[in-house]
PDB file of N, CA and C in Angstrom:
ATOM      1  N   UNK A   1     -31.194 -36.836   9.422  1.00  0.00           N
ATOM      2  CA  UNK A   1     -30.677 -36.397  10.698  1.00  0.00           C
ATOM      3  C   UNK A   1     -31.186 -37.359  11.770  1.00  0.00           C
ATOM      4  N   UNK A   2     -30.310 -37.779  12.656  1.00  0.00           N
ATOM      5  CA  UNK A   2     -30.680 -38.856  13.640  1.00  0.00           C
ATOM      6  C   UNK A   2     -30.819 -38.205  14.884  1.00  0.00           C
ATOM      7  N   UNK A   3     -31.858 -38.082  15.418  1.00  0.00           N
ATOM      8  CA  UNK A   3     -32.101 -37.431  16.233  1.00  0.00           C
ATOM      9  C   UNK A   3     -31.840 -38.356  18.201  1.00  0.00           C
ATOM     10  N   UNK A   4     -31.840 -38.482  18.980  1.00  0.00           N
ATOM     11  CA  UNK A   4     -31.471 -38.978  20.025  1.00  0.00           C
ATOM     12  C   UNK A   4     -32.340 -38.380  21.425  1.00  0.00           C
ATOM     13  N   UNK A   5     -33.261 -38.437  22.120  1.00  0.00           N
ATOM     14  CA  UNK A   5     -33.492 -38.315  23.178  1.00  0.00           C
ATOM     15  C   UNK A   5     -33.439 -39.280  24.581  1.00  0.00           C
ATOM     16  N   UNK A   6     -32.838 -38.554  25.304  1.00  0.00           N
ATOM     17  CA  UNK A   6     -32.419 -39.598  26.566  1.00  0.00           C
ATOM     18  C   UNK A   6     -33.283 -38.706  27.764  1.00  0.00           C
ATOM     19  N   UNK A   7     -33.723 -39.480  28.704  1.00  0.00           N
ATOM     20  CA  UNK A   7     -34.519 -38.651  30.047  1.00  0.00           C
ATOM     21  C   UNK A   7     -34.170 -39.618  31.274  1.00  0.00           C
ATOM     22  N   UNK A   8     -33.438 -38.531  32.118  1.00  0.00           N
ATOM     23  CA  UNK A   8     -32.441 -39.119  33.445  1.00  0.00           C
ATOM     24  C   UNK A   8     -33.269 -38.864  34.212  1.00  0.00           C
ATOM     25  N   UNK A   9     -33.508 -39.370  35.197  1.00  0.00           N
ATOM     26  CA  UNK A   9     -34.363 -39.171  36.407  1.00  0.00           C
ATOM     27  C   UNK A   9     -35.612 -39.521  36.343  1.00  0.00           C
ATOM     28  N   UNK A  10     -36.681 -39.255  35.263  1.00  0.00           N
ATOM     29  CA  UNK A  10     -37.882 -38.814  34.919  1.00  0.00           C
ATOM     30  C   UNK A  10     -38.105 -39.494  34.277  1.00  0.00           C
ATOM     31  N   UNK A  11     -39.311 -40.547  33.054  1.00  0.00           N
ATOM     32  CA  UNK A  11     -39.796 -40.559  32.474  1.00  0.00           C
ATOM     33  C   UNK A  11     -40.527 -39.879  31.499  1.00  0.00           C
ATOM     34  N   UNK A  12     -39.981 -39.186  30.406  1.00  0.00           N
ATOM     35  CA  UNK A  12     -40.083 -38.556  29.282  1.00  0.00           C
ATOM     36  C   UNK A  12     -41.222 -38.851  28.439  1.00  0.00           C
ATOM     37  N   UNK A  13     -42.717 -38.047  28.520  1.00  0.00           N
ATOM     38  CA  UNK A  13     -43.969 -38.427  27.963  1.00  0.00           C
ATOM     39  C   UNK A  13     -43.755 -38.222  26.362  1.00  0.00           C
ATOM     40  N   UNK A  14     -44.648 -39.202  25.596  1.00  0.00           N
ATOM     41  CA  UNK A  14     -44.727 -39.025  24.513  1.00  0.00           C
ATOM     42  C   UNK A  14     -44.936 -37.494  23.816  1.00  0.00           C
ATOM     43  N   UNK A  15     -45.517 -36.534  24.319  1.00  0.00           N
ATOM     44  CA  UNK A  15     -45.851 -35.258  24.168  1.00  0.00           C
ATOM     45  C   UNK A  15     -44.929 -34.633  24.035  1.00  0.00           C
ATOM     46  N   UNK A  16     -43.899 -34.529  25.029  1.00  0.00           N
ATOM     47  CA  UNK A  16     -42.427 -33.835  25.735  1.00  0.00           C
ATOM     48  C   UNK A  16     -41.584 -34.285  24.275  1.00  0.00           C
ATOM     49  N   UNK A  17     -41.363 -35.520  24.207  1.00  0.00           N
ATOM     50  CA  UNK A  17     -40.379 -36.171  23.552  1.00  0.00           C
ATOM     51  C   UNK A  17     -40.966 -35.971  22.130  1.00  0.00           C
ATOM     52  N   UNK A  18     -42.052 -35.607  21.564  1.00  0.00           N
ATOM     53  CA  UNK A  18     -42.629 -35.174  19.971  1.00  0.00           C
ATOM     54  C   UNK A  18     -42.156 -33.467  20.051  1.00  0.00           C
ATOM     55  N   UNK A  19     -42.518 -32.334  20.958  1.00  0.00           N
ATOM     56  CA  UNK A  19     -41.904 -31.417  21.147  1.00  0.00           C
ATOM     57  C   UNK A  19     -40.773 -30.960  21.017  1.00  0.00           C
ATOM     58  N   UNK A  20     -40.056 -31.804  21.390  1.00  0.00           N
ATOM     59  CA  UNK A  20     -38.466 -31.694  21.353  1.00  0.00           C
ATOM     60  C   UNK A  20     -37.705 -31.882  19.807  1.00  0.00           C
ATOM     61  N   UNK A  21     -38.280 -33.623  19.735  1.00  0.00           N
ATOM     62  CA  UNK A  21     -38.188 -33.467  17.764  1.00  0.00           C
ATOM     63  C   UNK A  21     -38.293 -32.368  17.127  1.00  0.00           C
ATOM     64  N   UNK A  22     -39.802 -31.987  17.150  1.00  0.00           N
ATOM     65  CA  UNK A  22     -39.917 -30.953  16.347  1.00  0.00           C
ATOM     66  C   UNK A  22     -39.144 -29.462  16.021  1.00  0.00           C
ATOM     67  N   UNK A  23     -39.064 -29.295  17.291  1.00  0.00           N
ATOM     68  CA  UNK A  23     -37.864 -27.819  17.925  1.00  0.00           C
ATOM     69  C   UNK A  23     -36.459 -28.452  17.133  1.00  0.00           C
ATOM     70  N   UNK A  24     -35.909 -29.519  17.277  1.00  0.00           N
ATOM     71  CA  UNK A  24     -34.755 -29.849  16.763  1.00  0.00           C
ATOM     72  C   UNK A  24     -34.977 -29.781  14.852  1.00  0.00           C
ATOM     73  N   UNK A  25     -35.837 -30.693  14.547  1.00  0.00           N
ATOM     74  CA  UNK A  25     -36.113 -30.413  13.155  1.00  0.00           C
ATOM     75  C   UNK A  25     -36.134 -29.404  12.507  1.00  0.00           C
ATOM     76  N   UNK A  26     -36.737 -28.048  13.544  1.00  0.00           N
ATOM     77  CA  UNK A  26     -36.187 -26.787  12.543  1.00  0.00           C
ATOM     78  C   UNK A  26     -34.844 -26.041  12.567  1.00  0.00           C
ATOM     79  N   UNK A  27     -34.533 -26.852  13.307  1.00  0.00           N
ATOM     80  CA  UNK A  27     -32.546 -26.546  13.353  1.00  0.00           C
ATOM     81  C   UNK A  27     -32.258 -26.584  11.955  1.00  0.00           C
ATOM     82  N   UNK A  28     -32.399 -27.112  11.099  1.00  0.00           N
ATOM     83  CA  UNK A  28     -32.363 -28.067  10.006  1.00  0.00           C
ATOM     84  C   UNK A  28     -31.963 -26.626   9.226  1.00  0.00           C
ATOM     85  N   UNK A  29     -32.786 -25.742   9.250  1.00  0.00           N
ATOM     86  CA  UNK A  29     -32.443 -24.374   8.192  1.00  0.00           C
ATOM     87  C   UNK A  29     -31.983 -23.251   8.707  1.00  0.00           C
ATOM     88  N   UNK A  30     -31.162 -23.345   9.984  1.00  0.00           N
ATOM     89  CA  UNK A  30     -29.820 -22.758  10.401  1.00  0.00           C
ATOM     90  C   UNK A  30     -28.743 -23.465   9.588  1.00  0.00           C
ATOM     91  N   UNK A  31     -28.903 -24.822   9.678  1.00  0.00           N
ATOM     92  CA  UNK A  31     -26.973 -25.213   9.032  1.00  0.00           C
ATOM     93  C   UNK A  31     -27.889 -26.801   8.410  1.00  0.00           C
ATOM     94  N   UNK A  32     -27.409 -26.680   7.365  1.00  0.00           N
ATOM     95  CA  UNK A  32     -28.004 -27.992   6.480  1.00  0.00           C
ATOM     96  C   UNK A  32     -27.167 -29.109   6.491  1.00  0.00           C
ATOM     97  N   UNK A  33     -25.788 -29.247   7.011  1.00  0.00           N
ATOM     98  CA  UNK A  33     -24.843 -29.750   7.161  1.00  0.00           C
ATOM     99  C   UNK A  33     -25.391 -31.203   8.730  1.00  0.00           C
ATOM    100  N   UNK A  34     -26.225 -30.655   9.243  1.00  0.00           N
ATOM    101  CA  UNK A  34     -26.429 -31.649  10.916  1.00  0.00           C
ATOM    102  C   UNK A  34     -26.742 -32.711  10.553  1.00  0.00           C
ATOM    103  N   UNK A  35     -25.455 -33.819  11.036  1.00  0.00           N
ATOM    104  CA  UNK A  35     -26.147 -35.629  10.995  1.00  0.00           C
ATOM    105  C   UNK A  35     -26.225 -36.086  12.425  1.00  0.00           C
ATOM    106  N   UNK A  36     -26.486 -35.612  13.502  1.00  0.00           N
ATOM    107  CA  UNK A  36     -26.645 -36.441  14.585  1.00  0.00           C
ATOM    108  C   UNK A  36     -26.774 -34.941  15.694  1.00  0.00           C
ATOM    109  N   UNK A  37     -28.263 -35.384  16.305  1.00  0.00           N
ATOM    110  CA  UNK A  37     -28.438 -34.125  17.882  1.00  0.00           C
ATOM    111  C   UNK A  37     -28.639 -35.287  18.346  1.00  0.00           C
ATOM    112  N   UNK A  38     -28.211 -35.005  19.955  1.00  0.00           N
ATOM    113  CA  UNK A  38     -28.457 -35.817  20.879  1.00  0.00           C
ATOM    114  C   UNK A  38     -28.996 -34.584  22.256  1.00  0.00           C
ATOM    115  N   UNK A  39     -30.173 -35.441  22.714  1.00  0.00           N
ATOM    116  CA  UNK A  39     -30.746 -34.590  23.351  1.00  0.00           C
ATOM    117  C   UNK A  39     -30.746 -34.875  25.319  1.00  0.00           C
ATOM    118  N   UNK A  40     -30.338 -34.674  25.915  1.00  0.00           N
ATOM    119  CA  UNK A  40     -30.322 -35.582  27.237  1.00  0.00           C
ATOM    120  C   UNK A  40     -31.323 -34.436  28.528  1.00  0.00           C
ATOM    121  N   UNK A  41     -32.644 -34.688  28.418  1.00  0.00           N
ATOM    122  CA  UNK A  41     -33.634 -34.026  29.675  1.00  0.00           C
ATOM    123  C   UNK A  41     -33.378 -34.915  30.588  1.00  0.00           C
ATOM    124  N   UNK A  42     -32.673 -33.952  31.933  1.00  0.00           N
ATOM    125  CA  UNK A  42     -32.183 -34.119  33.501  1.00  0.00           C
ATOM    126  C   UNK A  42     -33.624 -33.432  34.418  1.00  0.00           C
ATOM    127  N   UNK A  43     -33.617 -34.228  35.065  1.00  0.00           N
ATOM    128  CA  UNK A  43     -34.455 -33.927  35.991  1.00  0.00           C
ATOM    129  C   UNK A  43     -33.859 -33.615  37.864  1.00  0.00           C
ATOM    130  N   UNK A  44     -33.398 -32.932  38.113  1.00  0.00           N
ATOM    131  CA  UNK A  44     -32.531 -33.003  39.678  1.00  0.00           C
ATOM    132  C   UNK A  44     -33.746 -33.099  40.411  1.00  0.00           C
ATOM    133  N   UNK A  45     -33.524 -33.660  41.858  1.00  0.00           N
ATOM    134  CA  UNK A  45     -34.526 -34.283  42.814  1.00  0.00           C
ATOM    135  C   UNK A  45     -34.652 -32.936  43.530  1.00  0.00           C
ATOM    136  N   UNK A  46     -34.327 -31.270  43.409  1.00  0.00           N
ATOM    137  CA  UNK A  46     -34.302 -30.196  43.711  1.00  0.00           C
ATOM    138  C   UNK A  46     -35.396 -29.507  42.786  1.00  0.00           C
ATOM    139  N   UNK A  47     -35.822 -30.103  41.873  1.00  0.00           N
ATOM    140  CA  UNK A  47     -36.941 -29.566  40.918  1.00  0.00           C
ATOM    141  C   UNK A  47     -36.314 -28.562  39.694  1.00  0.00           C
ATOM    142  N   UNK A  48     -35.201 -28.873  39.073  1.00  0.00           N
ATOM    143  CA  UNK A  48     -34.329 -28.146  38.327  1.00  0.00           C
ATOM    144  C   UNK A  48     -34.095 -29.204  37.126  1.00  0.00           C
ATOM    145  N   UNK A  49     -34.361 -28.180  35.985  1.00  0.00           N
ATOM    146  CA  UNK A  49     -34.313 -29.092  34.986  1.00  0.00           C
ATOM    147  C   UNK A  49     -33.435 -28.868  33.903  1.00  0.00           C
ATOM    148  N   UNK A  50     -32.924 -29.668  33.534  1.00  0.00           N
ATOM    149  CA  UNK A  50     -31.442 -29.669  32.564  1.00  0.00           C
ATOM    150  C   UNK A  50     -31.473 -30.105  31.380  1.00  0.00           C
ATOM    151  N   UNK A  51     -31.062 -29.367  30.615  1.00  0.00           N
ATOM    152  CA  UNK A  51     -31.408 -29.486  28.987  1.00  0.00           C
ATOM    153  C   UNK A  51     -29.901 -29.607  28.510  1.00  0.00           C
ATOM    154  N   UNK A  52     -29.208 -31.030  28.270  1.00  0.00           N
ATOM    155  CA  UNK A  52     -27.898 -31.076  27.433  1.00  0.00           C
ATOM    156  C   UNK A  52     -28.435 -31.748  25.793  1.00  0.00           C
ATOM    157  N   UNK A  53     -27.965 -30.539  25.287  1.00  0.00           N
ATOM    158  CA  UNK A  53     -27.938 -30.686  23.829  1.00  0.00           C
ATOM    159  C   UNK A  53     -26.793 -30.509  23.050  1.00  0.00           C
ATOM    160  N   UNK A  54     -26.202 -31.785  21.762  1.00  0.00           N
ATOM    161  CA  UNK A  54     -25.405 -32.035  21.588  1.00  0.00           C
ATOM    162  C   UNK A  54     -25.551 -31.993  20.041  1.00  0.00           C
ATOM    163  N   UNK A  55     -24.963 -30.543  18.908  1.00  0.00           N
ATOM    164  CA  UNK A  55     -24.961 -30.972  17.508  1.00  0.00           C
ATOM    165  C   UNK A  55     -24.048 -31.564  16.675  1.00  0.00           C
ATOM    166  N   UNK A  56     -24.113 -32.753  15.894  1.00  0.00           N
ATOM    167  CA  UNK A  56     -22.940 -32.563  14.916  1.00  0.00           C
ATOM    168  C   UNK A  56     -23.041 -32.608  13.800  1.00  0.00           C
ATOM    169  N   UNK A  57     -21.781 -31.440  12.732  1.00  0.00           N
ATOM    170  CA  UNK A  57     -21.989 -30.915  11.588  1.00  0.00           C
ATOM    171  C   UNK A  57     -20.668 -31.752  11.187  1.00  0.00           C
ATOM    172  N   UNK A  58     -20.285 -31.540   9.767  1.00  0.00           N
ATOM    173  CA  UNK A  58     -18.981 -32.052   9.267  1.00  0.00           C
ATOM    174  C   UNK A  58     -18.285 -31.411  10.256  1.00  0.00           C
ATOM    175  N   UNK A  59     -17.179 -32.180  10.676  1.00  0.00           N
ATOM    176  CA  UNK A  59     -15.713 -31.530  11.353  1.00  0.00           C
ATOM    177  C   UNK A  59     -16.001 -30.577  12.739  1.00  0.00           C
ATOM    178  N   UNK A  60     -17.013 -31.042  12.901  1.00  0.00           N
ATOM    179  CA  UNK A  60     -17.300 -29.990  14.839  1.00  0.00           C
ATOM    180  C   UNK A  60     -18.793 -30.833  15.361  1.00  0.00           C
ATOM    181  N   UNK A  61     -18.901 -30.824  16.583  1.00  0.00           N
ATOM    182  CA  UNK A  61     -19.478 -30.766  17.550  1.00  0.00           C
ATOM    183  C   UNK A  61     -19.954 -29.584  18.012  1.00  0.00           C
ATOM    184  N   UNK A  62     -21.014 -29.302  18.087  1.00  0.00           N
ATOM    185  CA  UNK A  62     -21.699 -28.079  18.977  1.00  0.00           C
ATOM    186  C   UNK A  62     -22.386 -28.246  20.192  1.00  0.00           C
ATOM    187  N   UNK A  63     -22.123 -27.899  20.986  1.00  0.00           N
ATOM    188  CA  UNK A  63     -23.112 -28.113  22.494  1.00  0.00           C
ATOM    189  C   UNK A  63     -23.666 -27.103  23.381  1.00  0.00           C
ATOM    190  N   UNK A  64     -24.695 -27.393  24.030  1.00  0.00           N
ATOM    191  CA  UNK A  64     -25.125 -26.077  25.378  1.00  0.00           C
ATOM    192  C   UNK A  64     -25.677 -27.048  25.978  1.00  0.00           C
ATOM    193  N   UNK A  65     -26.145 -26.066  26.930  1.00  0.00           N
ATOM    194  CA  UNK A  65     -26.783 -26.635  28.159  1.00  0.00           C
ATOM    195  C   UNK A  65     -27.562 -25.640  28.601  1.00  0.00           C
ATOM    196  N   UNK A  66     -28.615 -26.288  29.044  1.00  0.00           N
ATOM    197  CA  UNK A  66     -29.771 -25.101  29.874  1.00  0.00           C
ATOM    198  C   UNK A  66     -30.521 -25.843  31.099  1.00  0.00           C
ATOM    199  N   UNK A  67     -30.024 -24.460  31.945  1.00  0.00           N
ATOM    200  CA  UNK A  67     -31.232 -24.881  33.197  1.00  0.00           C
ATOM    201  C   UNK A  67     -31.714 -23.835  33.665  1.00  0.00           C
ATOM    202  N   UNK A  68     -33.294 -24.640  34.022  1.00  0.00           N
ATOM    203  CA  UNK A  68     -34.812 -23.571  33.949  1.00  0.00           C
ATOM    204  C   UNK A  68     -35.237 -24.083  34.805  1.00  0.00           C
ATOM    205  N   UNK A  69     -36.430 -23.549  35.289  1.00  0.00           N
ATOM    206  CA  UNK A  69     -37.681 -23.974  36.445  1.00  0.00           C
ATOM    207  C   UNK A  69     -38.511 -24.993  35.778  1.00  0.00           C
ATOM    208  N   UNK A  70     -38.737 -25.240  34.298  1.00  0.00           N
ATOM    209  CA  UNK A  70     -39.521 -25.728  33.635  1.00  0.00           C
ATOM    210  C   UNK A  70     -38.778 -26.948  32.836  1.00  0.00           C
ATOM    211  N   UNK A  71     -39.546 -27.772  32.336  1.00  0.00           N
ATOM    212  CA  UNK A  71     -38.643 -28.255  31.313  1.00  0.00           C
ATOM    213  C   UNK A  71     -38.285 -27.682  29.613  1.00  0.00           C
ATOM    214  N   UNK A  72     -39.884 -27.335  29.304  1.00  0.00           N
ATOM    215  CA  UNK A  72     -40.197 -26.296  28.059  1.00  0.00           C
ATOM    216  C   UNK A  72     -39.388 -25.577  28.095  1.00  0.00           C
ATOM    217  N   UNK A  73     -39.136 -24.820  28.522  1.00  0.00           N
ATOM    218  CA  UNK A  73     -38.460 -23.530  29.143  1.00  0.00           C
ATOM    219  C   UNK A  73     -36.664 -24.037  29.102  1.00  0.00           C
ATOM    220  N   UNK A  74     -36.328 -24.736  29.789  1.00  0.00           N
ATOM    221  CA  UNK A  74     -35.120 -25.613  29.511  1.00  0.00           C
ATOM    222  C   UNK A  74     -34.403 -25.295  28.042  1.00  0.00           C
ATOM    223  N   UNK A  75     -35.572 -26.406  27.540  1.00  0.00           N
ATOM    224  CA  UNK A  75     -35.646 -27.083  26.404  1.00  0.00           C
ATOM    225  C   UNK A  75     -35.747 -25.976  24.925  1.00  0.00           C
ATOM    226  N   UNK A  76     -36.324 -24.403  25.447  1.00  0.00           N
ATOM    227  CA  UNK A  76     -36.199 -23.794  24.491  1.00  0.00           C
ATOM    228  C   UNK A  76     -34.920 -22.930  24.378  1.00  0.00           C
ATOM    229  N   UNK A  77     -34.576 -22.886  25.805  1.00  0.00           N
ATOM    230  CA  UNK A  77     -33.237 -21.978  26.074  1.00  0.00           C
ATOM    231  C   UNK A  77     -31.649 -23.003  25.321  1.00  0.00           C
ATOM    232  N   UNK A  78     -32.168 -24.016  25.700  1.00  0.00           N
ATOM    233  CA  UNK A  78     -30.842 -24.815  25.001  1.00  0.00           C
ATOM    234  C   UNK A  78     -31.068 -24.667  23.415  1.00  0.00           C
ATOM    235  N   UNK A  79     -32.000 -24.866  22.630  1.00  0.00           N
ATOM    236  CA  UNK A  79     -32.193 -24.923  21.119  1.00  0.00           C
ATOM    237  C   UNK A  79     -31.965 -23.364  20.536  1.00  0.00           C
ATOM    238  N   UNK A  80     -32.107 -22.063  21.389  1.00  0.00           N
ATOM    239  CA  UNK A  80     -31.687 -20.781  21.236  1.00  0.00           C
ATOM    240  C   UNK A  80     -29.866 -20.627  21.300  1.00  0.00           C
ATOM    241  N   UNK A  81     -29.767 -21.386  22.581  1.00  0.00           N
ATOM    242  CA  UNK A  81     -28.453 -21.304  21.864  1.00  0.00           C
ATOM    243  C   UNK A  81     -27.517 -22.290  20.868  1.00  0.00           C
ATOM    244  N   UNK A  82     -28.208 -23.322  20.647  1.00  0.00           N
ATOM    245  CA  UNK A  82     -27.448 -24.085  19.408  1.00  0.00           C
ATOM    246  C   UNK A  82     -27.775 -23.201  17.844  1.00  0.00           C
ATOM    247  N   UNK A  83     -29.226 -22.725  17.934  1.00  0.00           N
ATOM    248  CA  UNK A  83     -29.496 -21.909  17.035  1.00  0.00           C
ATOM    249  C   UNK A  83     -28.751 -20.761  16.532  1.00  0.00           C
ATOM    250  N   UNK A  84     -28.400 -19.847  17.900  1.00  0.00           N
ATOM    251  CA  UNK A  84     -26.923 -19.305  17.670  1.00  0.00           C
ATOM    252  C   UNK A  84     -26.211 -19.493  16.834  1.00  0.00           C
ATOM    253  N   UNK A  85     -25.336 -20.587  17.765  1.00  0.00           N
ATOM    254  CA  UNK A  85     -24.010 -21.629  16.708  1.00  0.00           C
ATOM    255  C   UNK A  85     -24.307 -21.587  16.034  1.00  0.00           C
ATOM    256  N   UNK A  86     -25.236 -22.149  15.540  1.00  0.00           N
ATOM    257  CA  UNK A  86     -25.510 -22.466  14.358  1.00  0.00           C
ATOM    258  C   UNK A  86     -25.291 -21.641  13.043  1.00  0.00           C
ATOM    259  N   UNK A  87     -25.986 -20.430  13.367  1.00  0.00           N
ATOM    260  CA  UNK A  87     -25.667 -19.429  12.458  1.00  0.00           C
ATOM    261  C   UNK A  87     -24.357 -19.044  12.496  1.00  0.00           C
ATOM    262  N   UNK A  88     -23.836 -18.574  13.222  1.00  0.00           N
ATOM    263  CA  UNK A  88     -22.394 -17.747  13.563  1.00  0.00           C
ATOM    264  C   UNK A  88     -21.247 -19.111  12.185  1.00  0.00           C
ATOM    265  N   UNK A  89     -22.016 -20.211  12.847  1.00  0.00           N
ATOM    266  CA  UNK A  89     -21.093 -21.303  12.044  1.00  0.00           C
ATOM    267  C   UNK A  89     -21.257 -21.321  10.714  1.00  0.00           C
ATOM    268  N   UNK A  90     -22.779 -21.117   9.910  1.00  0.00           N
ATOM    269  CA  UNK A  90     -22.768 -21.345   8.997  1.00  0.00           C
ATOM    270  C   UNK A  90     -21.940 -19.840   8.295  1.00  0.00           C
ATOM    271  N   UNK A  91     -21.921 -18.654   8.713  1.00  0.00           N
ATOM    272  CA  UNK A  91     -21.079 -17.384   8.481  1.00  0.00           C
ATOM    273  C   UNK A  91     -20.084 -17.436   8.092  1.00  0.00           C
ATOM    274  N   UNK A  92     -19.124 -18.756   8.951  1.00  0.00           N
ATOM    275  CA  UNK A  92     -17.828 -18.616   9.101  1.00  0.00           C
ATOM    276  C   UNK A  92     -17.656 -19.042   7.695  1.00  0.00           C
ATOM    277  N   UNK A  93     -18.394 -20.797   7.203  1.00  0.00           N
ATOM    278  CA  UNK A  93     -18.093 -21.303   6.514  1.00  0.00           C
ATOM    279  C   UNK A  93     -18.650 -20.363   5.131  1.00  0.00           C
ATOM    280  N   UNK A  94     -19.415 -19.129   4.975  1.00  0.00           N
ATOM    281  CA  UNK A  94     -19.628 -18.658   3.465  1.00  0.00           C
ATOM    282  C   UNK A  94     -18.600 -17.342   3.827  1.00  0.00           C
ATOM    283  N   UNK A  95     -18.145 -17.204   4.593  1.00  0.00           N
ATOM    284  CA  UNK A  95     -17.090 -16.181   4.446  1.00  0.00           C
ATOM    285  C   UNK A  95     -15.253 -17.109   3.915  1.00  0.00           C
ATOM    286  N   UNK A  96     -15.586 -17.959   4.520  1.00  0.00           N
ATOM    287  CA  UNK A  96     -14.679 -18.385   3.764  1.00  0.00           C
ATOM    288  C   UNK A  96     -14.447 -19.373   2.749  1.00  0.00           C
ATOM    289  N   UNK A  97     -15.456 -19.375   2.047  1.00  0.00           N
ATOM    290  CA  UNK A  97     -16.046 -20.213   0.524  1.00  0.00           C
ATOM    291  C   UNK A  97     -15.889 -18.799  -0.146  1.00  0.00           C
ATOM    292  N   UNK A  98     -16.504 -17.519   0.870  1.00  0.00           N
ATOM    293  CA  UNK A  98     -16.310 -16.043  -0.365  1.00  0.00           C
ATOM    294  C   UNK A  98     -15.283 -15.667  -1.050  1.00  0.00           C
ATOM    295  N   UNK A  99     -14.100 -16.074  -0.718  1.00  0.00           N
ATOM    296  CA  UNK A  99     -13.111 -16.213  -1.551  1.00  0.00           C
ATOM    297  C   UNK A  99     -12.413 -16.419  -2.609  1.00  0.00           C
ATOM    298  N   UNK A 100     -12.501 -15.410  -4.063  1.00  0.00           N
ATOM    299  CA  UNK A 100     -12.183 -15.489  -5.011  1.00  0.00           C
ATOM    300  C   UNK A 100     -11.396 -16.765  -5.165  1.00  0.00           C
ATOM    301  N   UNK A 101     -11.098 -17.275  -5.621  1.00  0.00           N
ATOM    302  CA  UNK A 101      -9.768 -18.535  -6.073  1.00  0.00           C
ATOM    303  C   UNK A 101      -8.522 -17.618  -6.984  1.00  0.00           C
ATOM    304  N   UNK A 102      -8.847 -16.475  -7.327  1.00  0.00           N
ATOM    305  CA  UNK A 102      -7.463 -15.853  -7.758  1.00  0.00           C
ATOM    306  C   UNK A 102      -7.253 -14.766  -6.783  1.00  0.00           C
ATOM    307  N   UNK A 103      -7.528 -14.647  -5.853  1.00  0.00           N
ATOM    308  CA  UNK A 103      -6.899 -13.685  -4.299  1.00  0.00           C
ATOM    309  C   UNK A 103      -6.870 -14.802  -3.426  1.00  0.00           C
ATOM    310  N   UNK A 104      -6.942 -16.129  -3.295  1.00  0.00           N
ATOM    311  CA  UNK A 104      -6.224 -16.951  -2.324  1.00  0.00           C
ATOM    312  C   UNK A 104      -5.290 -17.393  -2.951  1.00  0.00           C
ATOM    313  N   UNK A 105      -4.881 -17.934  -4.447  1.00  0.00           N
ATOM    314  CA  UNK A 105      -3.612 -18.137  -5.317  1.00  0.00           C
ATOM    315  C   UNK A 105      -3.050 -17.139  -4.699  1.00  0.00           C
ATOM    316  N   UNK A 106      -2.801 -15.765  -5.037  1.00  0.00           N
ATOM    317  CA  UNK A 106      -1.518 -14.751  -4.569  1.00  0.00           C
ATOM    318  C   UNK A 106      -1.353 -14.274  -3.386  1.00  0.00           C
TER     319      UNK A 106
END
């Protein structure tokens, strides 16, 4: 999985940017399918901080966005909801693998 962090405004500390990996790495056992997150921490000159996170699985793109007072905080609200997706997605795809092969023939 190729992971991607970008930091607009701000300079992104080694600490911040190992944090973030890690939170993304356990995405990994929501949907086993992810070859590429891209992560983009916004910083607004208003003190508002923006978390665009970007997944992709075979055949989709998943995305959110979060904004917090914090960056942590950001940063955990966006990975809650890809975590979401994530699941809801992997559902879709064993509900419809559940499918006998002789009740989709007829």
């Amino acid at each position: 999985m190729n992971i991607q962090v970008t930091a607009r405004h701000f300079h992104a500390s080694a600490t911040l940017n190992q944090n973030v990996r890690e939170k993304i790495e356990k995405l990994e056992k929501f949907h086993h399918g992810i070859t590429d997150v891209t992560i983009v921490l916004d910083e607004e000159k208003d003190r508002v901080r923006i978390v665009e996170l970007s997944v992709n699985i075979p055949e989709k793109t998943i995305s959110a966005t979060a904004q917090e007072e914090t960056m942590h905080a950001a940063i955990d609200a966006a990975v809650a909801k890809i975590q979401r997706m994530l699941v809801k997605e992997n559902a879709k795809q064993k509900e419809f693998r559940a499918v006998p092969l002789a009740d989709a023939v007829n």
